[in-house]
Protein backbone atom coordinates (compact mmCIF):
# COMPACT_ATOMS: atom_id res chain seq x y z
CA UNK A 1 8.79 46.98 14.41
CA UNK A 2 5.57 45.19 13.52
CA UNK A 3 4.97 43.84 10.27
CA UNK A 4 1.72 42.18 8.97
CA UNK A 5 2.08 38.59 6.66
CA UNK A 6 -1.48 37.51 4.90
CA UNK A 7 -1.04 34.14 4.14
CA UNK A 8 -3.72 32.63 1.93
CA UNK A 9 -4.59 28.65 2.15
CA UNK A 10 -7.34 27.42 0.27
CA UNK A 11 -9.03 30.41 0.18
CA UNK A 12 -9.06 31.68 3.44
CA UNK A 13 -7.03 34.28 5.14
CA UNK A 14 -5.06 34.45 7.69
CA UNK A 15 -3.21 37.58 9.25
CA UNK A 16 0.22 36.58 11.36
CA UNK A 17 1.72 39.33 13.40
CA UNK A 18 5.90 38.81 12.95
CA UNK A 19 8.06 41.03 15.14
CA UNK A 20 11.56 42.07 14.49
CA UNK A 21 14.36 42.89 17.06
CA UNK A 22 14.72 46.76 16.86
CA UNK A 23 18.58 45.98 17.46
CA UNK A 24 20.18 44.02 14.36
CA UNK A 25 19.89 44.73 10.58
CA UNK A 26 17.27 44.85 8.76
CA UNK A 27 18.66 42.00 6.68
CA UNK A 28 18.62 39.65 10.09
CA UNK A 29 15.01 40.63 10.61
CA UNK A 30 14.14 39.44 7.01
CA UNK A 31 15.91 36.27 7.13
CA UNK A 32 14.17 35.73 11.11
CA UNK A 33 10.64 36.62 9.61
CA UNK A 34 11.42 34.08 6.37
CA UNK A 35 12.40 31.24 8.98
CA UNK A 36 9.08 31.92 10.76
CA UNK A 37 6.59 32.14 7.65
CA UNK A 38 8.85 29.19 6.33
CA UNK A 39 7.86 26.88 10.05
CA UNK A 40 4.71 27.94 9.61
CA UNK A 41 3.91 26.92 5.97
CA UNK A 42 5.93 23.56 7.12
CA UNK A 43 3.06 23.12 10.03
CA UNK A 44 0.10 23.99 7.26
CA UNK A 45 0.96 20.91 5.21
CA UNK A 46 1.70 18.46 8.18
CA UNK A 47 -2.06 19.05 9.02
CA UNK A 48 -3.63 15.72 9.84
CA UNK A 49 -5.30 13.45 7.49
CA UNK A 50 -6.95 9.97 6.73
CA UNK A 51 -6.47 7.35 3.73
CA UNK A 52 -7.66 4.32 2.85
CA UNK A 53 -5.92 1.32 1.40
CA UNK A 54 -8.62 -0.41 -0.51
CA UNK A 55 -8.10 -3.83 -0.75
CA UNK A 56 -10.09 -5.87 -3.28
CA UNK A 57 -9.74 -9.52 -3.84
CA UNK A 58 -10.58 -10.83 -7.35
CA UNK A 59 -9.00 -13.60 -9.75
CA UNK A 60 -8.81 -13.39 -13.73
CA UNK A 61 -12.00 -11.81 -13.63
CA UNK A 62 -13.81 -14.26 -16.39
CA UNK A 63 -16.96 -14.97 -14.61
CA UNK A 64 -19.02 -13.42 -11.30
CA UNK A 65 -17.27 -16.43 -9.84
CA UNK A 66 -14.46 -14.96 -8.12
CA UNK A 67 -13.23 -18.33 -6.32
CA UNK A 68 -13.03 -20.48 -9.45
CA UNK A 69 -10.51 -20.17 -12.42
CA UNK A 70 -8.26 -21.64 -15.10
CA UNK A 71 -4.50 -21.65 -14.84
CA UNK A 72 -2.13 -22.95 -17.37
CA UNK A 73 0.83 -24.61 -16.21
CA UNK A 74 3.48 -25.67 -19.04
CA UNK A 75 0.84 -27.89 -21.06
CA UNK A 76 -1.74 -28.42 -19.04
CA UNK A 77 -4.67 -26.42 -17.57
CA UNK A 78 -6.07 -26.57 -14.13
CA UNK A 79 -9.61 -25.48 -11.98
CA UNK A 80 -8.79 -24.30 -9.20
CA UNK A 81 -11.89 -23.52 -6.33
CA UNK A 82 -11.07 -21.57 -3.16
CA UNK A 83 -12.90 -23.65 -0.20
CA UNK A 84 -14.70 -22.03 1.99
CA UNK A 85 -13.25 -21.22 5.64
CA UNK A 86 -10.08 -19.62 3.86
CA UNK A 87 -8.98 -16.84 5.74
CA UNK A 88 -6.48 -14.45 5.80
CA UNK A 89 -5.19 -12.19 8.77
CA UNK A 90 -3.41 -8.89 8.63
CA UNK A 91 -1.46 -7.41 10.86
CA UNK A 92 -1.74 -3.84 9.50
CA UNK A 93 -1.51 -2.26 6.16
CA UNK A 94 1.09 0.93 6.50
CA UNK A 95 2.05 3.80 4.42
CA UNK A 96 4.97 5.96 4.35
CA UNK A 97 4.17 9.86 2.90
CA UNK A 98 6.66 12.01 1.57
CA UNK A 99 5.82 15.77 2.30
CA UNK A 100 4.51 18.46 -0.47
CA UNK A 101 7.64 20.74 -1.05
CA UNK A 102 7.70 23.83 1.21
CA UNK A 103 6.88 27.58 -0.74
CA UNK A 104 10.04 29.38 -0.07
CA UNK A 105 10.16 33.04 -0.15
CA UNK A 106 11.61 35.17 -2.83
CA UNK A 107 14.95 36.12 -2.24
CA UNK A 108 15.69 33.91 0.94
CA UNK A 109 17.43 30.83 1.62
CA UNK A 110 15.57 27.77 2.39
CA UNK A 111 16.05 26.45 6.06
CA UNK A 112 15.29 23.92 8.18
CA UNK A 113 15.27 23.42 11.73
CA UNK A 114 17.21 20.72 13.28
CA UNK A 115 14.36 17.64 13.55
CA UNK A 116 12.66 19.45 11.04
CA UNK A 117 12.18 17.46 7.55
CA UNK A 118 13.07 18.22 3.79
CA UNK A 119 11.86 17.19 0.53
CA UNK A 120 14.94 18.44 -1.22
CA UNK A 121 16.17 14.78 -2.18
CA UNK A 122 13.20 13.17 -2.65
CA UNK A 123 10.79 12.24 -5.33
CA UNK A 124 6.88 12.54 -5.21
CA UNK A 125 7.04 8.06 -5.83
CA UNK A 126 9.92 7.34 -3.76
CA UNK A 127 10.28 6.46 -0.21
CA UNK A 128 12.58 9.59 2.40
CA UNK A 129 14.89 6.85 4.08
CA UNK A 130 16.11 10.02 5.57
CA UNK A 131 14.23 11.99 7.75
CA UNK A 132 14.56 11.56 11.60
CA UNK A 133 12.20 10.00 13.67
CA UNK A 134 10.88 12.83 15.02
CA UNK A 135 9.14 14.45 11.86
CA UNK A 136 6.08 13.01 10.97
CA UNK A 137 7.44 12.37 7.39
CA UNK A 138 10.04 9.73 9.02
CA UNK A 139 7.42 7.49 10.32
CA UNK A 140 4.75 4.75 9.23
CA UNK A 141 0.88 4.88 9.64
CA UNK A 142 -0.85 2.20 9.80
CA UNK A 143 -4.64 0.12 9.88
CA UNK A 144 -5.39 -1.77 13.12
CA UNK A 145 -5.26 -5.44 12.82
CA UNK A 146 -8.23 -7.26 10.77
CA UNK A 147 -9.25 -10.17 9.33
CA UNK A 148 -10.59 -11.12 5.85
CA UNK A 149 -13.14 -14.21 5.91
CA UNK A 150 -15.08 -15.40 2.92
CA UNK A 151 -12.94 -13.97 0.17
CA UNK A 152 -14.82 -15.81 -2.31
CA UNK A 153 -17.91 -14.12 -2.16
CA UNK A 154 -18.78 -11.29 -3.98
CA UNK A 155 -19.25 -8.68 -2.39
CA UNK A 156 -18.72 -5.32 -4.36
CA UNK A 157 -17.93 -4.41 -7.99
CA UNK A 158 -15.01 -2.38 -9.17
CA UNK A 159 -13.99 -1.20 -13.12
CA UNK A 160 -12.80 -4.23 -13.76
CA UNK A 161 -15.34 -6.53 -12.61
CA UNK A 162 -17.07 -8.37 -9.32
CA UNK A 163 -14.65 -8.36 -6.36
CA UNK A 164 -14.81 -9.06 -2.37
CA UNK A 165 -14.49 -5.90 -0.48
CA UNK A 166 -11.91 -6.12 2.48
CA UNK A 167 -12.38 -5.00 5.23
CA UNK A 168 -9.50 -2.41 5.63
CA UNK A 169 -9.92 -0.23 8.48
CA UNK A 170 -9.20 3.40 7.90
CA UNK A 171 -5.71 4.49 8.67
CA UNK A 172 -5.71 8.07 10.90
CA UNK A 173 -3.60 10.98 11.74
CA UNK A 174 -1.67 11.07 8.37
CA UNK A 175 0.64 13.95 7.62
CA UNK A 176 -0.61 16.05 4.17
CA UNK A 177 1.69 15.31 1.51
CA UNK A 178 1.66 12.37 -1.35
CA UNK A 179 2.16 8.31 -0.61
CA UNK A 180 5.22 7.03 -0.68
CA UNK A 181 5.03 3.52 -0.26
CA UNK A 182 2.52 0.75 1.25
CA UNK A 183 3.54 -2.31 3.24
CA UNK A 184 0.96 -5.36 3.44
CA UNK A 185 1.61 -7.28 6.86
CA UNK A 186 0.08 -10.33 6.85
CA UNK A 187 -0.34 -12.00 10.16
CA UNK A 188 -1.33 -15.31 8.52
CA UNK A 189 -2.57 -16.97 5.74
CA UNK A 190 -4.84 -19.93 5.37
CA UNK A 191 -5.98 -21.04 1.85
CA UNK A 192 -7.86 -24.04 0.71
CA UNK A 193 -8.01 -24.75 -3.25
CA UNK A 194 -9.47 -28.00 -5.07
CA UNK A 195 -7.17 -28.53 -8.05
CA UNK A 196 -8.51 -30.47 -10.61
CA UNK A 197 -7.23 -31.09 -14.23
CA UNK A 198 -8.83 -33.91 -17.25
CA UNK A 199 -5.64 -34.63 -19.06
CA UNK A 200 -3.50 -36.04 -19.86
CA UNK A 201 -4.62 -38.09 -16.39
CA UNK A 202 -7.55 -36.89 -14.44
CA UNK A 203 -6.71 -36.00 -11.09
CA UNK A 204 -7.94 -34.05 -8.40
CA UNK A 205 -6.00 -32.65 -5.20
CA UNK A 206 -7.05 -30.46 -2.17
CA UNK A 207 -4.02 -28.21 -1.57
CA UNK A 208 -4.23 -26.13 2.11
CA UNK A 209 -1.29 -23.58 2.29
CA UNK A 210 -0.49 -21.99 5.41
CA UNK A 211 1.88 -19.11 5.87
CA UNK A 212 3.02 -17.55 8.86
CA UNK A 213 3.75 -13.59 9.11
CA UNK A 214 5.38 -12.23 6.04
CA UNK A 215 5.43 -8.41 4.67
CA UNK A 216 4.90 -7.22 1.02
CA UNK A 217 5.71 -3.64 0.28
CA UNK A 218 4.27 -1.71 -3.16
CA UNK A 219 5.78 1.42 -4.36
CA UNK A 220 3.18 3.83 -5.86
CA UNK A 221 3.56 4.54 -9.95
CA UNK A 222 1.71 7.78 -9.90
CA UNK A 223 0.82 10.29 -7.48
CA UNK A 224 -1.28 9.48 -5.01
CA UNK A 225 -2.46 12.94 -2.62
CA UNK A 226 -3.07 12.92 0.80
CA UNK A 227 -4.54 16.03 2.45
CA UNK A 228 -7.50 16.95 4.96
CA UNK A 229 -9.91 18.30 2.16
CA UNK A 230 -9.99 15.11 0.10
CA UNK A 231 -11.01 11.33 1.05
CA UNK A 232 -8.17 9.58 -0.51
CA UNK A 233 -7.35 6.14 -1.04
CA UNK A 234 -4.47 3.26 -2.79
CA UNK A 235 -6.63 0.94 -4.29
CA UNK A 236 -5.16 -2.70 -4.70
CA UNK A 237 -6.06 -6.25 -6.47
CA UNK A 238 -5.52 -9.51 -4.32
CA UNK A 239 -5.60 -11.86 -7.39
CA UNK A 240 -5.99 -15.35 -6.47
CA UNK A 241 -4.96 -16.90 -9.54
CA UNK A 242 -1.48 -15.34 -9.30
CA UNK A 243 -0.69 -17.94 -6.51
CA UNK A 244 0.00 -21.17 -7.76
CA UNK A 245 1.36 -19.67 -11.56
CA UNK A 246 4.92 -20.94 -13.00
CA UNK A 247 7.56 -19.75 -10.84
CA UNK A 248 10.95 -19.55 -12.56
CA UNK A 249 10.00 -22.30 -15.05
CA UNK A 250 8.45 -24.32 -12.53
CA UNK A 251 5.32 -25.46 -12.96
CA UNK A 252 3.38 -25.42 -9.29
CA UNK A 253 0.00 -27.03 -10.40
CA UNK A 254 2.21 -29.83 -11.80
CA UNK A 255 4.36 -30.56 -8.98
CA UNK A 256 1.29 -30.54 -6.46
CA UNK A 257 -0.30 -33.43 -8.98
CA UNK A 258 2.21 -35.98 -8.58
CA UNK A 259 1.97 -35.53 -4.84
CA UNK A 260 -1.14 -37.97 -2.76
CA UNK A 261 -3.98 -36.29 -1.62
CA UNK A 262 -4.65 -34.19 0.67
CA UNK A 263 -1.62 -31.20 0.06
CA UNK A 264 0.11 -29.19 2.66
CA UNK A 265 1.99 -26.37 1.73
CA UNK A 266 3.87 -24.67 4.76
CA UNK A 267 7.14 -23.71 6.24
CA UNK A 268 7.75 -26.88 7.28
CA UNK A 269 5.54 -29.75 4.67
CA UNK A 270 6.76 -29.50 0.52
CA UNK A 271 8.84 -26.25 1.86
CA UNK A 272 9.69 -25.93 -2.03
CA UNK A 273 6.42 -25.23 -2.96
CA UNK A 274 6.19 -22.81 -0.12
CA UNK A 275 9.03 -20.42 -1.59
CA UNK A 276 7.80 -20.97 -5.04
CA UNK A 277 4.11 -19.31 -3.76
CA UNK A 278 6.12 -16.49 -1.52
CA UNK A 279 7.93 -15.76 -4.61
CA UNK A 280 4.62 -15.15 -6.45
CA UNK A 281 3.49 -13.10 -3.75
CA UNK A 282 6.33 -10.72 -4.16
CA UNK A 283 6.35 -10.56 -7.76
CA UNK A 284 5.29 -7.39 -9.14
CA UNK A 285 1.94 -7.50 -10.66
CA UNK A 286 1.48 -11.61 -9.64
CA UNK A 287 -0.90 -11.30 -6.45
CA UNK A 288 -0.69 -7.45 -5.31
CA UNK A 289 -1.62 -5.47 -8.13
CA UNK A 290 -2.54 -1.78 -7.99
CA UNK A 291 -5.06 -0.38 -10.23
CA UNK A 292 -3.87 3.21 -10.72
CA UNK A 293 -4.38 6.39 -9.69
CA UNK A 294 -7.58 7.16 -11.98
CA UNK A 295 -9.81 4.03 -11.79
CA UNK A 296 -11.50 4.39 -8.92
């Protein structure tokens, strides 16, 4: 027995020929031609696709001057200026992508072959910890490695003011479905600030702080699509004057004035200021802050 399925997708047809055993029940011929239209609608939304993960650096945004800012630290307020030769190197930016749910047929049991994936215990925002290896849904895509030079310069404008554009290379080969979650892997990071305050003393300090490879990972508050037919993209502030903020009632700015001139800040020189800044990094909102789904 032959029997014709039209599937539609996006407006166009397409005609699959299914045949059934002539020995069995008709019931086992249903439930074979249901796995098959099932695989194939499975296949449809793994299609291939690119995204971008638009990285923008920026600081509070007050001026076109995107290197130079106030922060206030307990009761004082310092200028900081990023130098110029700051640079920082990425490893790759990766994504995670959870698939679109499956159309199941009326009347028929969901099923899934063994390495296949399933979206049955996942949210659109949360990352399938999961899936095997072997389904596209179970792995991470990812940039190439790149490097961001000159991050004071303007460079672009977003919504929310003047910004330096990365240069994030377009990530390839994604399965359809909606992002998960993004990791930021920084290869290294090497920032130069002059930090100057007028009172109560005048002072002024120039603070280098070196890190060596660390990883970030933001979770997604709203859907974000990925599929062939649209360009997407995660777009994401680098905000500069999130660094060197209060950390757990510890004022940063301050503890880097009572120290002589010049500053390092590493693994290995004023280590304490070192976890205070990775601290910042990680906190939600501090440095890495995504802009929503609808901005840009």
């Amino acid at each position: 027995m032959i029997r014709d399925i039209v599937i539609l997708f996006n407006g166009f047809v397409s005609v699959f020929l299914l045949s059934s055993c002539t020995f069995g029940s008709v019931g086992d011929a249903r439930k074979e031609e249901a796995k098959a239209l099932q695989r194939l609608l499975t296949l449809f939304n793994e299609r291939p696709s690119s995204f971008m993960t638009n990285l923008y650096y920026t600081d509070d945004q007050q001026d076109a001057n995107i290197g130079g800012f106030d922060v206030a630290s307990g009761i004082n307020i310092y200028t900081l200026q990023l130098q110029a030769g700051s640079e920082i190197v990425w490893d790759a930016i990766t994504i995670r992508v959870n698939p679109n749910l499956v159309p199941i047929i009326p009347g028929q049991t969901k099923t899934i072959d063994k390495g296949g994936h399933s979206a049955q215990s996942h949210t659109p925002y949360t990352v399938p910890l999961d899936l095997p290896i072997a389904s596209p849904y179970g792995q991470e895509y990812g940039t190439a490695s790149f490097t961001d030079r000159n991050v004071d310069a303007v460079t672009g404008n977003i919504l929310t003011g003047d910004v330096h554009t990365s240069l994030v290379p377009q990530i390839q080969g994604v399965p359809a479905g909606y992002l998960a979650s993004v990791k930021y892997k920084i290869q290294s990071l090497d920032l130069t600030f002059q930090i100057s305050r007028t009172a109560p003393t005048a002072i002024t300090r120039n603070v280098r702080i070196q890190m060596p490879p660390f990883m970030v990972e933001i979770f997604p508050r709203c859907r974000f699509d990925i599929n062939p037919e649209v360009s997407g993209s995660f777009p994401i502030n680098w905000k500069f004057n999130g660094l060197l903020q209060d950390q757990s009632s510890t004022s940063i700015l301050d503890s880097i004035a009572v120290l002589a001139d010049p500053v390092d800040i590493n693994p290995y020189q004023n280590q304490n200021l070192y976890d205070l800044i990775l601290k910042n990094i990680n906190q939600q909102d501090r440095v890495l802050f995504p802009t929503g789904c609808n901005l840009f």
